[in-house]
Protein backbone atom coordinates (compact mmCIF):
# COMPACT_ATOMS: atom_id res chain seq x y z
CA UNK A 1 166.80 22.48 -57.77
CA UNK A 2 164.15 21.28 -55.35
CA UNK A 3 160.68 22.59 -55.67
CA UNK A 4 159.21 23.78 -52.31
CA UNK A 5 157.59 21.29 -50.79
CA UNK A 6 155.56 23.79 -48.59
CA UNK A 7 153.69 25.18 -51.55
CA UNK A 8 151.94 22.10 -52.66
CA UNK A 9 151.46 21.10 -49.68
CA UNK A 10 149.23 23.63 -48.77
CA UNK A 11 147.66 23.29 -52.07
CA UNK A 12 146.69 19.70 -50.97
CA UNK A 13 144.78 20.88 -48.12
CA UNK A 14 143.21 23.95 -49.71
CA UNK A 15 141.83 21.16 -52.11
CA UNK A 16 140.69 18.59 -49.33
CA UNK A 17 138.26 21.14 -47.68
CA UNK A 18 134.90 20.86 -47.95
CA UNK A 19 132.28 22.46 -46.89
CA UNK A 20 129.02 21.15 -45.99
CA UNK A 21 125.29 21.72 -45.28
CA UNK A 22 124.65 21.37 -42.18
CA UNK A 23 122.02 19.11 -41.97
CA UNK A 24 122.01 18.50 -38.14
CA UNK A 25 117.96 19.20 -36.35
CA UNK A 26 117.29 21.30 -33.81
CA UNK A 27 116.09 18.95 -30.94
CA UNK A 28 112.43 21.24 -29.53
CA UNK A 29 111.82 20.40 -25.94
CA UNK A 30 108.70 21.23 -24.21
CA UNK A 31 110.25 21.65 -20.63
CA UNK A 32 109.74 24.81 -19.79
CA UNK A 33 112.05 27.64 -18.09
CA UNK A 34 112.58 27.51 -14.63
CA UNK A 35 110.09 30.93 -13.41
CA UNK A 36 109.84 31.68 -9.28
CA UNK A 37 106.56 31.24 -8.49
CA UNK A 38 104.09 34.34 -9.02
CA UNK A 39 103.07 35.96 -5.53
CA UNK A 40 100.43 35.19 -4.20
CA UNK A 41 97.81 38.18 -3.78
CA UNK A 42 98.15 39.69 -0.38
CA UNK A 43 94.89 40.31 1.45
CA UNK A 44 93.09 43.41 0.89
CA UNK A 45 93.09 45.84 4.04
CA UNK A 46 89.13 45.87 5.11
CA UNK A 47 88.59 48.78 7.13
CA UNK A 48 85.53 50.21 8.61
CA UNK A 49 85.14 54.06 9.53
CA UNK A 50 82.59 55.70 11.66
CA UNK A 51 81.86 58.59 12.29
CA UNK A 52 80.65 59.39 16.57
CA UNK A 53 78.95 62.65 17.21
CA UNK A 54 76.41 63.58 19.86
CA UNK A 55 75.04 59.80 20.12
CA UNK A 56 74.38 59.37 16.34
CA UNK A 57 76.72 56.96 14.78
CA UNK A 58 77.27 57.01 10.63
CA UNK A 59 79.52 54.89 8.51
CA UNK A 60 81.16 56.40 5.37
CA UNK A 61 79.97 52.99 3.50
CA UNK A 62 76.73 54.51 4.50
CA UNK A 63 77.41 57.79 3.48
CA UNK A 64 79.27 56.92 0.22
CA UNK A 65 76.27 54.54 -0.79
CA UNK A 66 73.75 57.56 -0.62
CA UNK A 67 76.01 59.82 -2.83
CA UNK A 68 75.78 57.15 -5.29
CA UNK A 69 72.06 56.56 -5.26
CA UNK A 70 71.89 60.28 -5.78
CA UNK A 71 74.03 60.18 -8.88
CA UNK A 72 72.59 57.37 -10.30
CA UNK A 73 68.67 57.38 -9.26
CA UNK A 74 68.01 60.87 -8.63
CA UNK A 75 70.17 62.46 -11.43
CA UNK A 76 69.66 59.39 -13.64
CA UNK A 77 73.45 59.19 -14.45
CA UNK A 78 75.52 56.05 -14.88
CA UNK A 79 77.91 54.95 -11.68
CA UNK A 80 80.67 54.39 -14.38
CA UNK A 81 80.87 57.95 -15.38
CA UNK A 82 81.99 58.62 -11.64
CA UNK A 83 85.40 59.53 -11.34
CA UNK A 84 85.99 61.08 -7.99
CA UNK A 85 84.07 61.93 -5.37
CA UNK A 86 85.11 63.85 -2.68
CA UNK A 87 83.12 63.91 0.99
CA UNK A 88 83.37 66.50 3.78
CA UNK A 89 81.93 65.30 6.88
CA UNK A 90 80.41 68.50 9.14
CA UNK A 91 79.19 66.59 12.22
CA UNK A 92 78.04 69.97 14.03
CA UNK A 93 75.92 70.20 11.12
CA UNK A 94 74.86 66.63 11.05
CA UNK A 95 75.91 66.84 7.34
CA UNK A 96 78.26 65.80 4.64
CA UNK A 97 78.81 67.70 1.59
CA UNK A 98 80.17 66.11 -1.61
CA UNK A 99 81.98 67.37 -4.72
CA UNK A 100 81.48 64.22 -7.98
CA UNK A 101 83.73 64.89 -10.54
CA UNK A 102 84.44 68.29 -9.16
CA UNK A 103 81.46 69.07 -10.93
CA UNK A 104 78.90 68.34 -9.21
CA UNK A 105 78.09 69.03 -5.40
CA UNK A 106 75.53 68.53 -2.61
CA UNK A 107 74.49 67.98 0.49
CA UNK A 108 73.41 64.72 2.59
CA UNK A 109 71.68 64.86 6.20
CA UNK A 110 73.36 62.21 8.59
């Protein structure tokens, strides 16, 4: 009787594999990824607005300024601790009334 050849032969190559380490280095690169270019910053808006009543001209820089020297020189607070303000422009009144923090309100002659 023959033996089957197919049997040791594939107990040949069970016994010829070998496994290795690999033992190969990662090659580091310094190029960098490919990024679109950030935006550029878009101009700010600058806008100007003025209030016109009976020949008297104001400008809300104007009027925002003074609500801030009132919070910070006459009530001797900090400008940081401002968190809203709130304006309400009564030009038959030649006034403007503000609201800081919704706390804190008054009155400013224009």
């Amino acid at each position: 009787m023959k033996k089957n050849n197919r049997t040791s032969h594939t107990a040949q190559a069970t016994k010829s594999i070998v496994t290795t380490k690999d033992t190969t280095k990662a090659i580091e690169t310094r190029a960098g990824v490919l990024k679109d270019a950030p935006e550029a910053p878009k101009a700010e808006l600058k806008t100007q607005i003025f209030l016109q009543y009976l020949g008297t001209e104001c400008s809300t820089d104007d009027i925002l300024a003074k609500v801030k020297d009132i919070w910070t020189k006459d009530m001797g607070k900090k400008a940081e601790d401002m968190k809203t303000i709130n304006v309400y422009l009564k030009p038959e009144e030649m006034a403007a009334y503000y609201v800081i923090n919704d706390e804190t309100t008054g009155k400013i002659a224009l």
